[in-house]
N, C-alpha and C. Protein backbone atom coordinates (compact mmCIF):
# COMPACT_ATOMS: atom_id res chain seq x y z
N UNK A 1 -36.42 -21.85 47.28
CA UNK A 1 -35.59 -22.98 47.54
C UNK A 1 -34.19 -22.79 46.99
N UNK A 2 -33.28 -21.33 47.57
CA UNK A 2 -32.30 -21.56 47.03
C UNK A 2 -31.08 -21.89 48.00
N UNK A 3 -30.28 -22.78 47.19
CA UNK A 3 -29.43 -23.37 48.22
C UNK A 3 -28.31 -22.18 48.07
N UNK A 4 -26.88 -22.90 49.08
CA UNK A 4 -26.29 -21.92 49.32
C UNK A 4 -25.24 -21.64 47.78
N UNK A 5 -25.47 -22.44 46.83
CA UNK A 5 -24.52 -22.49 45.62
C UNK A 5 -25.04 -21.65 45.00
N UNK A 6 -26.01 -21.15 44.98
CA UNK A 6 -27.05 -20.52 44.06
C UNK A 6 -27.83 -21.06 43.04
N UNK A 7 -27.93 -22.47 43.53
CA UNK A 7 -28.86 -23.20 42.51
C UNK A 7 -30.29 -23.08 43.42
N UNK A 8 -31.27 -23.52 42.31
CA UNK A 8 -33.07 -22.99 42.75
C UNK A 8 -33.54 -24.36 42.14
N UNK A 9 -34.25 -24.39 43.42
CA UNK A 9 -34.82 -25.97 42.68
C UNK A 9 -34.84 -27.31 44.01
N UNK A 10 -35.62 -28.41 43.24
CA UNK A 10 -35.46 -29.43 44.57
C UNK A 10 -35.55 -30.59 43.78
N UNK A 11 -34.89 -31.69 44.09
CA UNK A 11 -35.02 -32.84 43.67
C UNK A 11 -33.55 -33.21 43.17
N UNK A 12 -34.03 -33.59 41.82
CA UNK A 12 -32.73 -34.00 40.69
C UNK A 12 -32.48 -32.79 40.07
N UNK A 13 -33.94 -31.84 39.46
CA UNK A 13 -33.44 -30.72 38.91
C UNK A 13 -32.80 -29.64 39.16
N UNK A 14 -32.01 -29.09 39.29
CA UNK A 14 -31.35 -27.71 39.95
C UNK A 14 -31.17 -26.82 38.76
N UNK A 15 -31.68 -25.15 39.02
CA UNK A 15 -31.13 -24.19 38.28
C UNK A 15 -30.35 -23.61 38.60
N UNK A 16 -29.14 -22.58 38.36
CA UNK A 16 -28.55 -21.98 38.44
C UNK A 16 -29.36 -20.70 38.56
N UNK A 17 -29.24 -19.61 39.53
CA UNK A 17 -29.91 -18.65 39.13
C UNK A 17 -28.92 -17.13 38.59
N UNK A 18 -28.91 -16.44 38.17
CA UNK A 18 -28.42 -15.39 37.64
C UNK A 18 -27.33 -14.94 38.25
N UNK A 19 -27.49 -14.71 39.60
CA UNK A 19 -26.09 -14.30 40.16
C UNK A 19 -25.46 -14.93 40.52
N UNK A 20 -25.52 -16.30 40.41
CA UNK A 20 -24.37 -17.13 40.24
C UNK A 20 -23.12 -17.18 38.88
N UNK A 21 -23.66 -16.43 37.96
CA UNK A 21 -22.94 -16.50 36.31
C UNK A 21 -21.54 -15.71 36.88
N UNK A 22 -20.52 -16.53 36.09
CA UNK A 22 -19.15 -15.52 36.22
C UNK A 22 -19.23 -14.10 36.25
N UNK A 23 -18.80 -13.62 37.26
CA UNK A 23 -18.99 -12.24 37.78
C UNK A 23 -17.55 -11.36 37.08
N UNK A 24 -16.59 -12.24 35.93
CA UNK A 24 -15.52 -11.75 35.41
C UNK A 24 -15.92 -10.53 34.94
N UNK A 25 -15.45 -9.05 34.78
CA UNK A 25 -15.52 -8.18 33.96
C UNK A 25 -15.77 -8.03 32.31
N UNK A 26 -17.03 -7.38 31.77
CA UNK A 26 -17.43 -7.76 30.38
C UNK A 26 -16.75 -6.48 29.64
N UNK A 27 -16.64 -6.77 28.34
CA UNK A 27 -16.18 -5.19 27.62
C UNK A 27 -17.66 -4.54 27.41
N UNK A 28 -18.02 -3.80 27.53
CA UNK A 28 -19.22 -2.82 27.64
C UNK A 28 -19.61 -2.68 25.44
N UNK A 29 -20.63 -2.92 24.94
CA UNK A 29 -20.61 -3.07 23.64
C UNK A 29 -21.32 -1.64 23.50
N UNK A 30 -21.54 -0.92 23.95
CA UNK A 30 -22.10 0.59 23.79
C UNK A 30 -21.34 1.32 25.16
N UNK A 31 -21.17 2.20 25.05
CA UNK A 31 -20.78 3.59 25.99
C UNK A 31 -21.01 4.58 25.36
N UNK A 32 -21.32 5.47 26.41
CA UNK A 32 -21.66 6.85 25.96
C UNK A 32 -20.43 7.60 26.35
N UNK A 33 -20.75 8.81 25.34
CA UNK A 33 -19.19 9.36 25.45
C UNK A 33 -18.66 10.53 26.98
N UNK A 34 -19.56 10.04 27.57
CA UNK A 34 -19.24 10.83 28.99
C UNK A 34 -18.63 9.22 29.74
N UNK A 35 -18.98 8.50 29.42
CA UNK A 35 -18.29 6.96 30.22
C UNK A 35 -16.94 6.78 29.71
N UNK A 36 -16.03 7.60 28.78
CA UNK A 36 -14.78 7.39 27.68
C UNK A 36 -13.93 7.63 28.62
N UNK A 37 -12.75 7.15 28.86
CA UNK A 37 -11.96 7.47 29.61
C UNK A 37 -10.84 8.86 29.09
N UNK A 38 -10.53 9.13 29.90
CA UNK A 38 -9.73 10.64 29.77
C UNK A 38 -8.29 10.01 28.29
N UNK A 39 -7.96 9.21 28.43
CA UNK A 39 -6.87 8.57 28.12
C UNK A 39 -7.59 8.23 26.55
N UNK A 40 -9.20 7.53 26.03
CA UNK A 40 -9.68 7.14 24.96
C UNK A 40 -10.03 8.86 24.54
N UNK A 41 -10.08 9.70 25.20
CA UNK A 41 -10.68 10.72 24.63
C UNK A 41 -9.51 11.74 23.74
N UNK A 42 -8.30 11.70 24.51
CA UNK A 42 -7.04 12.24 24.01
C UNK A 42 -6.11 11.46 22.71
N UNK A 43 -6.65 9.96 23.07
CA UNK A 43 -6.34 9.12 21.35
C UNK A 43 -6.69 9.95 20.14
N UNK A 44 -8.15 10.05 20.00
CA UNK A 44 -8.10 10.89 18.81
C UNK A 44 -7.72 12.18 18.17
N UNK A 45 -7.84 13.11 19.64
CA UNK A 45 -6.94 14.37 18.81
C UNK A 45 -5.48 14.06 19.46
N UNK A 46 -4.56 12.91 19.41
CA UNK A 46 -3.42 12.38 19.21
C UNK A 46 -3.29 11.97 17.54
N UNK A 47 -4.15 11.24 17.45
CA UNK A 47 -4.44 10.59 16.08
C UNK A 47 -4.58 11.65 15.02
N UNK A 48 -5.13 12.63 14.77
CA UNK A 48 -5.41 13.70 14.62
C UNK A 48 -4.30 14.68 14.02
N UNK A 49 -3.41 15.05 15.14
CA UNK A 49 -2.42 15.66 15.08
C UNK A 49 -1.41 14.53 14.45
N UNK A 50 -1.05 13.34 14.65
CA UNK A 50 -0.29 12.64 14.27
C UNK A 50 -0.30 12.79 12.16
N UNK A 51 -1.77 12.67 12.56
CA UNK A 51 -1.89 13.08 10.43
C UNK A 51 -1.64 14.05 10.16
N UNK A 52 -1.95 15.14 10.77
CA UNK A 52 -1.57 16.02 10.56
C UNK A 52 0.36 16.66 10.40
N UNK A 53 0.72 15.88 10.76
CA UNK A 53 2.40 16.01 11.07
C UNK A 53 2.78 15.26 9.59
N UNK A 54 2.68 14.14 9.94
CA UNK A 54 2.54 13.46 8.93
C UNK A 54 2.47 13.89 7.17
N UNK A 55 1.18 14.73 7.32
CA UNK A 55 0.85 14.92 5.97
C UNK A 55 1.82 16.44 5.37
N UNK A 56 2.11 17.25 6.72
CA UNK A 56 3.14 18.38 6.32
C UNK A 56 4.35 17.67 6.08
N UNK A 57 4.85 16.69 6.85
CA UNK A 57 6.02 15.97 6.49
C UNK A 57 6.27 15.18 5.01
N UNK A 58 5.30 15.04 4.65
CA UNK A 58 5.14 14.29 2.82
C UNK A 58 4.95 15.99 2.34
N UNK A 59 3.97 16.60 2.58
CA UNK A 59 4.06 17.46 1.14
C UNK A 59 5.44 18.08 1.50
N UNK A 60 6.27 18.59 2.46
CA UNK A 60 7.15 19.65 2.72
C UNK A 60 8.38 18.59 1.37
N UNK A 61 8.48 17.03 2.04
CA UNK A 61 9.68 16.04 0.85
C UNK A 61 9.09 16.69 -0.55
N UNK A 62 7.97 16.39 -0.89
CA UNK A 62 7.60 16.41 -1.97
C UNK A 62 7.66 17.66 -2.60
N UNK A 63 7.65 18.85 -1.92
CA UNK A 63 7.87 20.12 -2.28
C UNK A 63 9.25 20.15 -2.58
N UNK A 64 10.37 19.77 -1.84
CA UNK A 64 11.78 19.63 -2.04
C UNK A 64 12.15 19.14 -3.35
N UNK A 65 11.73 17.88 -3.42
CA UNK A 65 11.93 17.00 -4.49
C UNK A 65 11.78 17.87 -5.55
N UNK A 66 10.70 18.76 -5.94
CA UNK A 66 10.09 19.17 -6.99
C UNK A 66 11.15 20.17 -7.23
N UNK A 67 11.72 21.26 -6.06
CA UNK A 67 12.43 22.15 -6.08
C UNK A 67 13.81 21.16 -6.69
N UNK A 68 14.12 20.23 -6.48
CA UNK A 68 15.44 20.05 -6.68
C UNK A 68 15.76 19.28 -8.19
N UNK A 69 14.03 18.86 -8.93
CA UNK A 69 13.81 18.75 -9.67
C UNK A 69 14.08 19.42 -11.05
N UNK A 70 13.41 21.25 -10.56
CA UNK A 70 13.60 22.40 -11.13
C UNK A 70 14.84 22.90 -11.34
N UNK A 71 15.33 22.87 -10.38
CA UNK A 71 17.03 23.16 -10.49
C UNK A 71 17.91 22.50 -11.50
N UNK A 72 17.78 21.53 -11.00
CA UNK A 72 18.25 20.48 -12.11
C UNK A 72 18.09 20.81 -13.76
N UNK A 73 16.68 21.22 -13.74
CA UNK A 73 16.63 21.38 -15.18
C UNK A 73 16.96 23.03 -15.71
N UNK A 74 17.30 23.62 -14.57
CA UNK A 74 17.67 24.70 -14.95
C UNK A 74 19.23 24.73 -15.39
N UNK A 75 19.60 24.10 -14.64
CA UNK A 75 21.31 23.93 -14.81
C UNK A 75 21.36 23.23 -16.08
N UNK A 76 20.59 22.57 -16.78
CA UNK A 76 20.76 21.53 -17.90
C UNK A 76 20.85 22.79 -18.90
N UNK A 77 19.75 23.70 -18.61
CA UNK A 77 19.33 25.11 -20.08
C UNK A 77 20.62 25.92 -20.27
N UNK A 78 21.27 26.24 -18.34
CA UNK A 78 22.42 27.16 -18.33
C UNK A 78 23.48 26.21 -19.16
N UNK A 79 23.69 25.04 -18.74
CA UNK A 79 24.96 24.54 -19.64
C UNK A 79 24.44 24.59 -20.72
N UNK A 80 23.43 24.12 -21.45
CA UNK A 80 23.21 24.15 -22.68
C UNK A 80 23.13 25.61 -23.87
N UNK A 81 22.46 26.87 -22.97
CA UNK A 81 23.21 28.25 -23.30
C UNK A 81 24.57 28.46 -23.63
N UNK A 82 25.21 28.12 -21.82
CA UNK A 82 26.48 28.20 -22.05
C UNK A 82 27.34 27.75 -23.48
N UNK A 83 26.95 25.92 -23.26
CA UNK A 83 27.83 25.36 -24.81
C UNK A 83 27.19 26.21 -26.30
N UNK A 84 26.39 26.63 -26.36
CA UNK A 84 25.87 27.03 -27.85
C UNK A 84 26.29 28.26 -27.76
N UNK A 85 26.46 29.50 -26.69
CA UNK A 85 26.60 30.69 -27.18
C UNK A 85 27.02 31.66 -27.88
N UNK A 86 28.35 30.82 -28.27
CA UNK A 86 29.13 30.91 -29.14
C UNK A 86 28.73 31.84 -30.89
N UNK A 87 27.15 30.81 -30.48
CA UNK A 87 26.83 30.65 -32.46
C UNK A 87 26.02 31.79 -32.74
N UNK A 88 25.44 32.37 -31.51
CA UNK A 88 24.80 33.67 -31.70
C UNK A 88 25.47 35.13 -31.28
N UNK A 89 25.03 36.17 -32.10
CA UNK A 89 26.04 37.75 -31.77
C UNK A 89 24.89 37.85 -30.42
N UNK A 90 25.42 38.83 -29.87
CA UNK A 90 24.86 39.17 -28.63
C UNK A 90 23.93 40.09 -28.96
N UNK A 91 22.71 39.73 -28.08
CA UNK A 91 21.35 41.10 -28.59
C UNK A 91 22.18 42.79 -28.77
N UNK A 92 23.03 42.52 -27.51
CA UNK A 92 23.06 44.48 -27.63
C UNK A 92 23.55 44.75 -29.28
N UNK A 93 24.22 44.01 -29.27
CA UNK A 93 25.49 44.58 -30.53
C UNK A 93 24.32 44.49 -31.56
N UNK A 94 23.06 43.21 -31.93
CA UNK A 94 21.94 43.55 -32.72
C UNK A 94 21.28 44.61 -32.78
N UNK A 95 20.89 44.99 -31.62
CA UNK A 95 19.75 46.33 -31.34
C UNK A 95 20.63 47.64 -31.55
N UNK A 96 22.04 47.56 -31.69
CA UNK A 96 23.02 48.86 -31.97
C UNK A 96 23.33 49.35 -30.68
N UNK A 97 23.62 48.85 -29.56
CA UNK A 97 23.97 49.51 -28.49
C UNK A 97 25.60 49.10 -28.23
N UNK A 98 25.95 47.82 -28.74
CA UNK A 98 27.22 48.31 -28.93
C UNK A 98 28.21 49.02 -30.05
């Protein structure tokens, strides 16, 4: 007894039967990874490579930093040689070579 709405039934009661339910498109709550689209499959080794860039781009700063760190304190020892040298004779002339 189904009418043309897709209800089942006679009287006062009417059901709806199944293929009458909104036929809108559902998001799928499982897929298998042959159902992934070409486009979801290239996200992750996008994602991937993106950290990867990423993480050479921090250590390469951080390597800099450190280098420019070092320098720095090297130039502090040379001036600080420099200003004191004064107060010491020079090794050669100690060891007798001059």
């Amino acid at each position: 007894m189904a009418t043309s709405s897709g209800e089942i039934g006679s009287g006062s009661r009417s059901f709806r039967s199944f293929d009458s339910v909104d036929s809108t498109p559902k998001k799928a709550l499982f897929k298998s990874p042959t159902a992934l689209d070409e486009e979801q499959m290239i996200d992750p080794l996008l994602d991937k490579l993106q950290v990867e860039h990423d993480t050479e781009a921090c250590l390469k700063n951080t390597q800099k930093e450190l280098h420019e760190q070092r320098l720095e304190e090297l130039r502090k020892k040379l001036k600080w040689l420099e200003d004191t040298n004064w107060k010491y004779a020079p090794a050669e002339k100690l060891i007798g070579l001059e």
